[in-house]
C-alpha atoms as a PDB file:
ATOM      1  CA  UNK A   1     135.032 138.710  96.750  1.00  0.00           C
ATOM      2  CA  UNK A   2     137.008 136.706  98.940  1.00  0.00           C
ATOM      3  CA  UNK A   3     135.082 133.893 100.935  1.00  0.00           C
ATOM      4  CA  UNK A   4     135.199 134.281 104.400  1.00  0.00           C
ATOM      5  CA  UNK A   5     134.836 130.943 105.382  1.00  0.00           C
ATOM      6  CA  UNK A   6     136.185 127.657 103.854  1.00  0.00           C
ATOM      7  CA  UNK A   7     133.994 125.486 101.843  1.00  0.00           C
ATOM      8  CA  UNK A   8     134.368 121.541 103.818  1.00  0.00           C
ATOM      9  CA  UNK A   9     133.411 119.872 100.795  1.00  0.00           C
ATOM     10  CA  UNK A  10     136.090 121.978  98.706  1.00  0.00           C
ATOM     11  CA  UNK A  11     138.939 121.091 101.411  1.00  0.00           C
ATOM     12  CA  UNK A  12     137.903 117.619 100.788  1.00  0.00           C
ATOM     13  CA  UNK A  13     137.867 117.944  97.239  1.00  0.00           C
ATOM     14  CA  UNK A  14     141.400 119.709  97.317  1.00  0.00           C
ATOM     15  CA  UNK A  15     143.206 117.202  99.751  1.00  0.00           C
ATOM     16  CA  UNK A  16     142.180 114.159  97.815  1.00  0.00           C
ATOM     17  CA  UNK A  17     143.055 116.557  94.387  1.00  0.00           C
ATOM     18  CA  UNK A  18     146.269 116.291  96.166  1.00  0.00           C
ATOM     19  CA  UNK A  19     146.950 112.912  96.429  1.00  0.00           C
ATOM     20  CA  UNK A  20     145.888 111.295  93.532  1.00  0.00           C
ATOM     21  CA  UNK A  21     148.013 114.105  91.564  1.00  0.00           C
ATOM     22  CA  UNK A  22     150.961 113.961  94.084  1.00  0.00           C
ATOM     23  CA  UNK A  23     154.145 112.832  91.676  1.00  0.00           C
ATOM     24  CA  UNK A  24     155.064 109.220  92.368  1.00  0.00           C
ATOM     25  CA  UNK A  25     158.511 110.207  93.380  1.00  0.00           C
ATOM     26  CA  UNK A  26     160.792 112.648  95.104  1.00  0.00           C
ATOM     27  CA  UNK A  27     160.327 114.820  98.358  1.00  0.00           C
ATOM     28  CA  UNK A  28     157.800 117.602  99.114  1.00  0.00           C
ATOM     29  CA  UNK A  29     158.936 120.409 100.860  1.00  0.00           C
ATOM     30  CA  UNK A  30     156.916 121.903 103.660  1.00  0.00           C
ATOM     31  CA  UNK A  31     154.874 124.288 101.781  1.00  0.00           C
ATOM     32  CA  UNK A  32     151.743 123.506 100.572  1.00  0.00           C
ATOM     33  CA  UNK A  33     151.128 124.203  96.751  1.00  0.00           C
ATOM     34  CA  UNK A  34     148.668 122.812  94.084  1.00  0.00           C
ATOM     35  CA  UNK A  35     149.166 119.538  92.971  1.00  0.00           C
ATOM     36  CA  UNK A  36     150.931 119.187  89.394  1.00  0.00           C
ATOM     37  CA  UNK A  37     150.679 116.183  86.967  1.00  0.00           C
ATOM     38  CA  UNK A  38     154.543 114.895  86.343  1.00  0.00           C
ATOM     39  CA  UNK A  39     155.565 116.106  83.336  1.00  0.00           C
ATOM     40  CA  UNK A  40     156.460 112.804  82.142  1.00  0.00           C
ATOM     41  CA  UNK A  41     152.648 111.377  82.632  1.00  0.00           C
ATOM     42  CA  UNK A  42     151.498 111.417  79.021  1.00  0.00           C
ATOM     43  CA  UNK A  43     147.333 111.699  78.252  1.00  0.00           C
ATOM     44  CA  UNK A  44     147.024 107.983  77.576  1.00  0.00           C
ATOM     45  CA  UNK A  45     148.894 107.343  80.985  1.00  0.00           C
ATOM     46  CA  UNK A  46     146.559 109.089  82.967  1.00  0.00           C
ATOM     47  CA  UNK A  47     143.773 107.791  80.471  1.00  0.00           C
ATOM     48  CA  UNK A  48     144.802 104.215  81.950  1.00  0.00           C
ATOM     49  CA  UNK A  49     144.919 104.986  85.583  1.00  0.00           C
ATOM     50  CA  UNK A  50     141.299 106.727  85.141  1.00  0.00           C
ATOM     51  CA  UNK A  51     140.286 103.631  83.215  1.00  0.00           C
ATOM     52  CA  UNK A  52     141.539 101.055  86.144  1.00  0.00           C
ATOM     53  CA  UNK A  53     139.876 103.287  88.704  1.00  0.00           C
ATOM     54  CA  UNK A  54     136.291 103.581  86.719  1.00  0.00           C
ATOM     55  CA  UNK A  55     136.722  99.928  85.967  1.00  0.00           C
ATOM     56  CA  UNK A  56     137.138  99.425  89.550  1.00  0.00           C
ATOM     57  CA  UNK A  57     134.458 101.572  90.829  1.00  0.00           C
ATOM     58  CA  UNK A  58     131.697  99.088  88.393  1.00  0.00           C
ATOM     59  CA  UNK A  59     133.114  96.390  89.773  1.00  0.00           C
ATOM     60  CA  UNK A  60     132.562  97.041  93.244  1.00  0.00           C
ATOM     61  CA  UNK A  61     129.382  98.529  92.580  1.00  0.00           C
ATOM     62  CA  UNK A  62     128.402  95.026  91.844  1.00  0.00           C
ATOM     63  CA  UNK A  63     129.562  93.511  95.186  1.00  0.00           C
ATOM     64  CA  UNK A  64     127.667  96.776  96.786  1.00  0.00           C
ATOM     65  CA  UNK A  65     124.710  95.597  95.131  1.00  0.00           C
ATOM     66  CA  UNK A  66     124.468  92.229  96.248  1.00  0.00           C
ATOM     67  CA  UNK A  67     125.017  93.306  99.797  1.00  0.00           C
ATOM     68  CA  UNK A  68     122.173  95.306  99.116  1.00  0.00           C
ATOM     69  CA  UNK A  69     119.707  92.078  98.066  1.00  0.00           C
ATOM     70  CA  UNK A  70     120.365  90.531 101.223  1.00  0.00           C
ATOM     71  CA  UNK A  71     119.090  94.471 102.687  1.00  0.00           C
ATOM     72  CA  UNK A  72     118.260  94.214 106.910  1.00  0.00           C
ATOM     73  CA  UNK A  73     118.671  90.308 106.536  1.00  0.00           C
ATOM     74  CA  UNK A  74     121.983  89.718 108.346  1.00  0.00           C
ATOM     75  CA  UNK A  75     120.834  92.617 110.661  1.00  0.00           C
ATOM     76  CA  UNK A  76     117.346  91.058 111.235  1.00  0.00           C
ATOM     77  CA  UNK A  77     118.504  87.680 111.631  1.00  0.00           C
ATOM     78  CA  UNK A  78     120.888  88.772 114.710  1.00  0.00           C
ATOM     79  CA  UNK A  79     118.539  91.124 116.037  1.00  0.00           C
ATOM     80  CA  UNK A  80     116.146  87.603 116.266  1.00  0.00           C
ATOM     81  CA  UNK A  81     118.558  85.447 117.331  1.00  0.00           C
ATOM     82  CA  UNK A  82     119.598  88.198 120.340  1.00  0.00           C
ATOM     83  CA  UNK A  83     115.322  88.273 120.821  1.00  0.00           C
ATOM     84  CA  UNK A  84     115.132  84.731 121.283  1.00  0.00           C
ATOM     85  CA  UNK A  85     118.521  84.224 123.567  1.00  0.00           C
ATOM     86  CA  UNK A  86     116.890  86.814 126.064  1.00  0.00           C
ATOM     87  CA  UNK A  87     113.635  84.894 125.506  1.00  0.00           C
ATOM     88  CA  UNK A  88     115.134  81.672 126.693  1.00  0.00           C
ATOM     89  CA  UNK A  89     116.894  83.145 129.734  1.00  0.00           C
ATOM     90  CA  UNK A  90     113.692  85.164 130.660  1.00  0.00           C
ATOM     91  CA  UNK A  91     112.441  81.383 130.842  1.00  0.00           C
ATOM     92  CA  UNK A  92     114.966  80.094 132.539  1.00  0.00           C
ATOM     93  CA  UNK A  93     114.750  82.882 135.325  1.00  0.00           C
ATOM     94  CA  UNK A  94     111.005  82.110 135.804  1.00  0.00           C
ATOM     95  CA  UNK A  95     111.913  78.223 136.196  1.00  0.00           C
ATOM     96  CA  UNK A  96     114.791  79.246 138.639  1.00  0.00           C
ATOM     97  CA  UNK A  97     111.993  81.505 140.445  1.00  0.00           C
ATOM     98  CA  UNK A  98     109.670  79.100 140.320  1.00  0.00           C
ATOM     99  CA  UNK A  99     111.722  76.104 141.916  1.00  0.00           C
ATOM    100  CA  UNK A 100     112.351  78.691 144.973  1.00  0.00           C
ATOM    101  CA  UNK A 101     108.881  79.770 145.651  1.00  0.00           C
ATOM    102  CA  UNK A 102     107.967  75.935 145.842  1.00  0.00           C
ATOM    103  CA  UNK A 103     110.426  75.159 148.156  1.00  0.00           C
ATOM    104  CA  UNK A 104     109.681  78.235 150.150  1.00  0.00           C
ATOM    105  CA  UNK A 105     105.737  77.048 149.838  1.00  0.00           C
ATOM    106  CA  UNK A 106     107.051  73.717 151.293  1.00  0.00           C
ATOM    107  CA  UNK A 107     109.155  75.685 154.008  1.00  0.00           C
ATOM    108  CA  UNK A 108     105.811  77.387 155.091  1.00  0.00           C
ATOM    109  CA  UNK A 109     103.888  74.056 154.742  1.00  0.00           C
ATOM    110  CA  UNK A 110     105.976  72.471 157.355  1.00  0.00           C
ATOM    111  CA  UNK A 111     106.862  75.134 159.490  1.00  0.00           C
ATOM    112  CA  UNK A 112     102.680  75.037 160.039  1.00  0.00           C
ATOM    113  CA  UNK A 113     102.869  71.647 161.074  1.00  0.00           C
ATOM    114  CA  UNK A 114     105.668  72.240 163.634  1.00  0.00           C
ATOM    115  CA  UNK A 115     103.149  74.823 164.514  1.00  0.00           C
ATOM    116  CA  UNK A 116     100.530  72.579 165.270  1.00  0.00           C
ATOM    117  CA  UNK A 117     102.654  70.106 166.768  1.00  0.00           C
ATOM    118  CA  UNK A 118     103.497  72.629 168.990  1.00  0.00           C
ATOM    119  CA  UNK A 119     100.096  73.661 170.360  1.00  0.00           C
ATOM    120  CA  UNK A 120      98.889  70.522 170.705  1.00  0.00           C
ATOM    121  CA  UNK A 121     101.990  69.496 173.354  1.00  0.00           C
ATOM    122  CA  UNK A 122     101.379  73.243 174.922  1.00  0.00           C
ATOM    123  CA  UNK A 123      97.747  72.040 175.651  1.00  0.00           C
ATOM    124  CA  UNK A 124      98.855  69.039 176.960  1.00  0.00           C
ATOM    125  CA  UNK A 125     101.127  70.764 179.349  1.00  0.00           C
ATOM    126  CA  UNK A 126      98.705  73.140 180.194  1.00  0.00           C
ATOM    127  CA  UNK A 127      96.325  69.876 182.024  1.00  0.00           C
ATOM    128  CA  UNK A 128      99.743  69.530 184.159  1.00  0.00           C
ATOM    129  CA  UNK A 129     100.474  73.076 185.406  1.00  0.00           C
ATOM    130  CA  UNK A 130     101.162  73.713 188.972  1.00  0.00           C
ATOM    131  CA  UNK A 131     100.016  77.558 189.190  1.00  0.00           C
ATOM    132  CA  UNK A 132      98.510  80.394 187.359  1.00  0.00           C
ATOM    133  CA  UNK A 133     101.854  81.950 185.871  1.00  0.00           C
ATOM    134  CA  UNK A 134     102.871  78.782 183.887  1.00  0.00           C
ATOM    135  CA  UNK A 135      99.191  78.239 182.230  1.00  0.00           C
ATOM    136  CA  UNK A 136      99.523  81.943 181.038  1.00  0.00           C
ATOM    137  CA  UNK A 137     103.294  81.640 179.817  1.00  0.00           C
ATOM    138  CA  UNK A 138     101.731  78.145 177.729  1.00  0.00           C
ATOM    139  CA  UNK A 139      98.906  80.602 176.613  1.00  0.00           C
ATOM    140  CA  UNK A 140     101.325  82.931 175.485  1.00  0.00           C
ATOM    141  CA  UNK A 141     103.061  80.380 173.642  1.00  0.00           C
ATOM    142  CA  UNK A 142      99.863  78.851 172.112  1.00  0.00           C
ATOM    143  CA  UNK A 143      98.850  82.097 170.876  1.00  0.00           C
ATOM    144  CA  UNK A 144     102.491  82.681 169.220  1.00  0.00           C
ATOM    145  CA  UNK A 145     102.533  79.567 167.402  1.00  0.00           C
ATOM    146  CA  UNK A 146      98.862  80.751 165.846  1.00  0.00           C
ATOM    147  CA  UNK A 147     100.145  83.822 165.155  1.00  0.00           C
ATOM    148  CA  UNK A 148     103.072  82.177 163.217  1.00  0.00           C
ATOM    149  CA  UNK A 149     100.533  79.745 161.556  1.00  0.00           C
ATOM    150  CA  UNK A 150      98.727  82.333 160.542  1.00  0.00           C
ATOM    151  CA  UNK A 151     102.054  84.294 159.223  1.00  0.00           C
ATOM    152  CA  UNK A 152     103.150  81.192 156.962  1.00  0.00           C
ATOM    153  CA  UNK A 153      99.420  80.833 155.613  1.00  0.00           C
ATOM    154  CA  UNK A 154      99.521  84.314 154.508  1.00  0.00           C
ATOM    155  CA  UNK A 155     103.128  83.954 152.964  1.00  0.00           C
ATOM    156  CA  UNK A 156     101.711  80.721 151.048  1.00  0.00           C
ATOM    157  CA  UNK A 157      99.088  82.958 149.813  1.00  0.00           C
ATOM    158  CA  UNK A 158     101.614  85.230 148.439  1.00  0.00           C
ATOM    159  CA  UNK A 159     103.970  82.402 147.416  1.00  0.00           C
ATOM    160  CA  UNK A 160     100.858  80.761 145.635  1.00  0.00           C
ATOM    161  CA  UNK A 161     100.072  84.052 144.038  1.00  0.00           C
ATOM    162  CA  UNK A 162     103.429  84.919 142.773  1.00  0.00           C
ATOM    163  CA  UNK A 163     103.646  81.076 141.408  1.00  0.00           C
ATOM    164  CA  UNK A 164     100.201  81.455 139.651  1.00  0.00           C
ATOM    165  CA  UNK A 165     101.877  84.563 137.883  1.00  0.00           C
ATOM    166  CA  UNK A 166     105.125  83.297 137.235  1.00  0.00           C
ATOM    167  CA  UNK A 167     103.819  80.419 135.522  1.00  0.00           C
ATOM    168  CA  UNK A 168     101.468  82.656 133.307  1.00  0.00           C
ATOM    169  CA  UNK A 169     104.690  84.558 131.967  1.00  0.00           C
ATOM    170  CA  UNK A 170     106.295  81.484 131.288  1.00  0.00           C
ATOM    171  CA  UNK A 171     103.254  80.488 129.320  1.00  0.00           C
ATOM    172  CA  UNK A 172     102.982  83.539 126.870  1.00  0.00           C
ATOM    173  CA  UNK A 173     107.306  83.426 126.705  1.00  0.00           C
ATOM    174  CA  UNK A 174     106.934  80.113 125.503  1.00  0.00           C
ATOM    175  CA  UNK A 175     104.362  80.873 123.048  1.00  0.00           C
ATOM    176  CA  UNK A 176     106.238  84.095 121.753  1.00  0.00           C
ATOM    177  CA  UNK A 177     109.864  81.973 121.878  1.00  0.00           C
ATOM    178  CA  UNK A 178     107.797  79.600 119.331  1.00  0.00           C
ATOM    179  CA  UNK A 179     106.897  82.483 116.797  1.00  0.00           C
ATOM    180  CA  UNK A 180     110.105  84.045 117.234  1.00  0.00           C
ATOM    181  CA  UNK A 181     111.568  80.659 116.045  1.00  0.00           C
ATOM    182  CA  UNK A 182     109.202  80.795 113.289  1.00  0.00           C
ATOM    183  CA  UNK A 183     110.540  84.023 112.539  1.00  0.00           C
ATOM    184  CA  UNK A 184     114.116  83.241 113.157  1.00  0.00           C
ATOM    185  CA  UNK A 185     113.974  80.209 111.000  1.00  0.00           C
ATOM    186  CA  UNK A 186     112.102  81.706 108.328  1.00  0.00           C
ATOM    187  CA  UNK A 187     114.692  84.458 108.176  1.00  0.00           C
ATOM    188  CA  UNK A 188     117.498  82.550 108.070  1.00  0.00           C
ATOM    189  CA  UNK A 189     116.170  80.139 104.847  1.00  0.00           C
ATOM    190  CA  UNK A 190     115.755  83.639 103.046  1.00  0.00           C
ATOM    191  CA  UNK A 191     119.499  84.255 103.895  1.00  0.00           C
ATOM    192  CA  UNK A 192     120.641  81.224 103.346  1.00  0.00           C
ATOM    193  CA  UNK A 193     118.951  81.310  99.738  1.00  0.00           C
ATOM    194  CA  UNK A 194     120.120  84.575  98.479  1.00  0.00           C
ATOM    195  CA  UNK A 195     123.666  83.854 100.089  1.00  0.00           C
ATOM    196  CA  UNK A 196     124.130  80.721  98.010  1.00  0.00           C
ATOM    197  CA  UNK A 197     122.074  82.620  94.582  1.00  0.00           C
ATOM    198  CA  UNK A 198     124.952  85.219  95.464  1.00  0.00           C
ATOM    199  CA  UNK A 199     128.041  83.623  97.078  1.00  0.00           C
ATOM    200  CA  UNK A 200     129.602  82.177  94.125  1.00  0.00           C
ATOM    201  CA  UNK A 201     129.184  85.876  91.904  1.00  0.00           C
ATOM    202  CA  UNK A 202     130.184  87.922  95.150  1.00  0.00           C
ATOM    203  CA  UNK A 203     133.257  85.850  95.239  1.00  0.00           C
ATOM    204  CA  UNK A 204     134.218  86.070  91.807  1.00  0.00           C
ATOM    205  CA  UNK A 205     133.985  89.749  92.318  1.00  0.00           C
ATOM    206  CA  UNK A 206     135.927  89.990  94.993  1.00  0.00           C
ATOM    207  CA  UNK A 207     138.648  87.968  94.003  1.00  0.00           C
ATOM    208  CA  UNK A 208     138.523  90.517  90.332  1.00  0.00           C
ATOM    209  CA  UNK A 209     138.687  93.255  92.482  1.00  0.00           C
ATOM    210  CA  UNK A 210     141.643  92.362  94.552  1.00  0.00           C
ATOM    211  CA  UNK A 211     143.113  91.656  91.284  1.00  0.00           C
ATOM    212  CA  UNK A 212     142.541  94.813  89.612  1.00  0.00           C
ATOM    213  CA  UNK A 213     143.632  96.712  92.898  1.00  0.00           C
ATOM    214  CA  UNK A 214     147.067  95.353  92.116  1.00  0.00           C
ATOM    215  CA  UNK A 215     147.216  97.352  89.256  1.00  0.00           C
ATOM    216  CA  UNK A 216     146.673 100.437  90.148  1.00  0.00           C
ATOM    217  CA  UNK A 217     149.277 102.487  91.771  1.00  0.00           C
ATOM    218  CA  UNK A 218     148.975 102.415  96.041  1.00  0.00           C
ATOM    219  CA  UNK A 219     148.381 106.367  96.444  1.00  0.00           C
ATOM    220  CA  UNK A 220     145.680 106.332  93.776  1.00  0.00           C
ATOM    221  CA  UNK A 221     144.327 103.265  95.375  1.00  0.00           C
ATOM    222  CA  UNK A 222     144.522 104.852  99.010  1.00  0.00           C
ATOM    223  CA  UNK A 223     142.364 107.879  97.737  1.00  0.00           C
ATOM    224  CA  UNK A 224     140.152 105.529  95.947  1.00  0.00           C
ATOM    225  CA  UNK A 225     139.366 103.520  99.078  1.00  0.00           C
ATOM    226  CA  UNK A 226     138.972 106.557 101.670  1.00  0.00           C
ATOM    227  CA  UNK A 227     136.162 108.411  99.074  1.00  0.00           C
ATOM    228  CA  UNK A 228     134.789 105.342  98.632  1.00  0.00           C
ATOM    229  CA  UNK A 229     134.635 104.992 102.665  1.00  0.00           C
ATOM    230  CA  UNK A 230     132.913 108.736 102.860  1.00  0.00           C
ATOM    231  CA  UNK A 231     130.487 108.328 100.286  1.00  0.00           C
ATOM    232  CA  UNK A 232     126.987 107.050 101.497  1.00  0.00           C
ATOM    233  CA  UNK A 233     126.739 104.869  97.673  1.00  0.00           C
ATOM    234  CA  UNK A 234     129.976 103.814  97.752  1.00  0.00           C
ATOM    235  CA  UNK A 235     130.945 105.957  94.781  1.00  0.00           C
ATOM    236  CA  UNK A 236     134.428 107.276  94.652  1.00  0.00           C
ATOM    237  CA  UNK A 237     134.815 107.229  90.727  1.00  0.00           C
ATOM    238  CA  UNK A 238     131.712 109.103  88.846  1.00  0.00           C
ATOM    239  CA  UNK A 239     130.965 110.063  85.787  1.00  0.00           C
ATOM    240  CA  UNK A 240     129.983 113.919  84.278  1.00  0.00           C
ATOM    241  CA  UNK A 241     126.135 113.881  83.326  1.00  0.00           C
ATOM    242  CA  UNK A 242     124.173 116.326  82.068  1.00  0.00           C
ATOM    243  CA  UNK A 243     126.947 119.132  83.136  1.00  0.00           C
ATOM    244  CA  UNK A 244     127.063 117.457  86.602  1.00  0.00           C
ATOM    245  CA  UNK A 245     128.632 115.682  89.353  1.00  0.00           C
ATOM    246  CA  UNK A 246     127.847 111.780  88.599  1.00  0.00           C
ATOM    247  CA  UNK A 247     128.019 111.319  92.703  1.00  0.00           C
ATOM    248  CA  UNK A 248     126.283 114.792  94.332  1.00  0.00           C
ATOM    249  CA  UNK A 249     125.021 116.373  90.848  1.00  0.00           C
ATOM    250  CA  UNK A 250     126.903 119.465  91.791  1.00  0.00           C
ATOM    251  CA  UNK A 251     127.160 121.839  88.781  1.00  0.00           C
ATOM    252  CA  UNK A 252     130.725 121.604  87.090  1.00  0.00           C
ATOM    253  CA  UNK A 253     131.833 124.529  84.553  1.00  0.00           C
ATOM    254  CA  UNK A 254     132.472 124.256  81.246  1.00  0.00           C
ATOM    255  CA  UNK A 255     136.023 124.670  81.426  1.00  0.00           C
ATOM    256  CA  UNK A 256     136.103 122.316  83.786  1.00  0.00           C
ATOM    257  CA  UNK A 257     134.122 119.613  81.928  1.00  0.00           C
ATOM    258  CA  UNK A 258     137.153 120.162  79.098  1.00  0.00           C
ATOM    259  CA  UNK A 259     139.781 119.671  81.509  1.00  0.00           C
ATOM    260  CA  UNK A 260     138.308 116.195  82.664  1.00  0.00           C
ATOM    261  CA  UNK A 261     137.714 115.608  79.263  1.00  0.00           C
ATOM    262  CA  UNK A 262     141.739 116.043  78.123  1.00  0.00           C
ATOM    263  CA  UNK A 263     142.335 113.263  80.632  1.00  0.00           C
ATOM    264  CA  UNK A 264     146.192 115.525  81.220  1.00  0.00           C
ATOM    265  CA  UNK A 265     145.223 115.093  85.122  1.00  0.00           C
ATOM    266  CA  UNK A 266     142.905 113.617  87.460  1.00  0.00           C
ATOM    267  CA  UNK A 267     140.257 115.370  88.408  1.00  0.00           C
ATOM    268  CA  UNK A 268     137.962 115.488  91.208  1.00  0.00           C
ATOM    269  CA  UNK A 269     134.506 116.986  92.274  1.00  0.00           C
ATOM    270  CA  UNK A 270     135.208 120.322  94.214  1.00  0.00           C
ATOM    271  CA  UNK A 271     131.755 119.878  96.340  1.00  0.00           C
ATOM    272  CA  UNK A 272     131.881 115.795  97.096  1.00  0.00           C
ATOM    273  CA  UNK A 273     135.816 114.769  96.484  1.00  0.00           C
ATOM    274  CA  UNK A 274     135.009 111.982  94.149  1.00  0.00           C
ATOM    275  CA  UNK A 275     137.122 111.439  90.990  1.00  0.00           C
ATOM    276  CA  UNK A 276     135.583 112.650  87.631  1.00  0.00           C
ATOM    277  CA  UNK A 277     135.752 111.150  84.426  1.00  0.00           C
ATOM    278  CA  UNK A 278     134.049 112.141  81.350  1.00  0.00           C
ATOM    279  CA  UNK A 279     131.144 110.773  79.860  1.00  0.00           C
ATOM    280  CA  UNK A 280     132.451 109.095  76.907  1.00  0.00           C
ATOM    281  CA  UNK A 281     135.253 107.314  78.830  1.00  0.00           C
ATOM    282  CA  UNK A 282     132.460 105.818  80.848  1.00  0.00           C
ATOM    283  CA  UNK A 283     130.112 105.025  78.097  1.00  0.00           C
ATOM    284  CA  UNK A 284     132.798 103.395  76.443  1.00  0.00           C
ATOM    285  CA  UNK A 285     133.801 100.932  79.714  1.00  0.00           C
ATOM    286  CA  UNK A 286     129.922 100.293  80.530  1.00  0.00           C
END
């Protein structure tokens, strides 16, 4: 029965199939049609270029695994260091509000004693009037200035209030600033330890692996890197086990298995796209 629908992982599987079996030389025409080993490509050449590629794939297993000692650390670490930056601005706002609500306090403060100063010359004046209409306009004004004393005590209230408060955040962000310090602090030594347990072996590593990338030819290399890319282990090269997929433990057929086995063509998984090899091959590099 023909499948309706097109299998993703298969089209993957294909497209890489492809590439890594595309001959090294000479045009392609515009039709699509399955990928042929060259002729010339003898069973220990393609032996070799399955070799580099497994040997490849162990090595940067190893630099995968070291990143994975150092887990959330590098994550963690920036994710405190963020933590603490808004800590200290958060701080620095509160100081900045802080510094205007005391001089707006002060603003109040005086702006009551102008008040006062005020009433008492509007009293004075008041002894002094000449009729009725200038005593009540010096009224008026008394009772303005009390009304604006009264205004600026109730703002100084608030002012106070919102001080009181402002200083109590400050307070606890200080005290979580400290632990998040701690934290920070403690969480880079742990870095810093397994960077230098691991620096000196992840470099090694990496310099072997750019080495043994030069090696291997670029279109093998290109597939290599974009399954490598796709796959959530970082496994582009993977071994048949127990009649399986080494990378998604997809079944593969029997016939199949003998094909990867014959080493006349490289193979890959038709489910996950990585490149098989057999069992012994792998044993035998391990």
């Amino acid at each position: 029965m023909a499948k309706s629908l097109a299998n993703p992982a298969e089209s993957i599987g294909d497209e890489i199939n492809k590439v890594v079996n595309a001959p090294e030389s000479g045009e392609t025409t515009g039709t699509q049609v399955p990928a042929e080993p060259l002729k010339e490509e003898t069973e220990s050449s393609i032996e070799k270029k399955l070799i580099a590629l497994y040997t490849l794939q162990q090595n940067d297993s190893k630099i995968d695994r070291i990143k994975i000692v150092r887990g959330e650390l590098p994550l963690e670490v920036e994710d405190l260091e963020d933590e603490v930056a808004g800590l200290e601005t958060r701080i620095d706002n509160y100081i900045q509000e802080i510094e205007l609500l005391d001089k707006q306090i002060a603003d109040k403060q005086l702006a009551i004693k102008e008040s006062h100063a005020l009433i008492k010359r509007y009293e004075e004046q008041q002894n002094n009037v000449r009729n009725n209409r200038e005593y009540d306009a010096l009224t008026k004004e008394i009772e303005f200035q009390n009304l604006e004393i009264q205004l600026a005590e109730k703002r100084i209230r608030e002012f106070t209030a919102q001080l009181t408060m402002s200083k109590e955040e400050i307070e606890n962000a200080q005290h979580e600033l400290s632990d998040r310090r701690n934290d920070l602090e403690a969480k880079r030594g742990e870095l810093t330890d397994i960077v230098a347990e691991t620096e000196l072996e992840e470099k090694e590593l990496i310099h072997k692996s750019e080495l043994q990338q030069r090696s291997i030819e670029e279109r093998l290399l290109i597939a290599y890197k974009r399954i490598r890319k796709n796959a959530r282990n970082g496994l582009a090269v993977v071994p048949v086990e127990r009649d399986a997929c080494g990378g998604c433990f997809s079944y593969i057929p029997p016939q199949r298995q003998l094909d990867i086995k014959l080493h006349k063509k490289i193979i890959v998984c038709e489910f996950c796209g990585r490149i098989l090899v057999d069992k012994e091959l792998a044993d035998s590099l391990s």
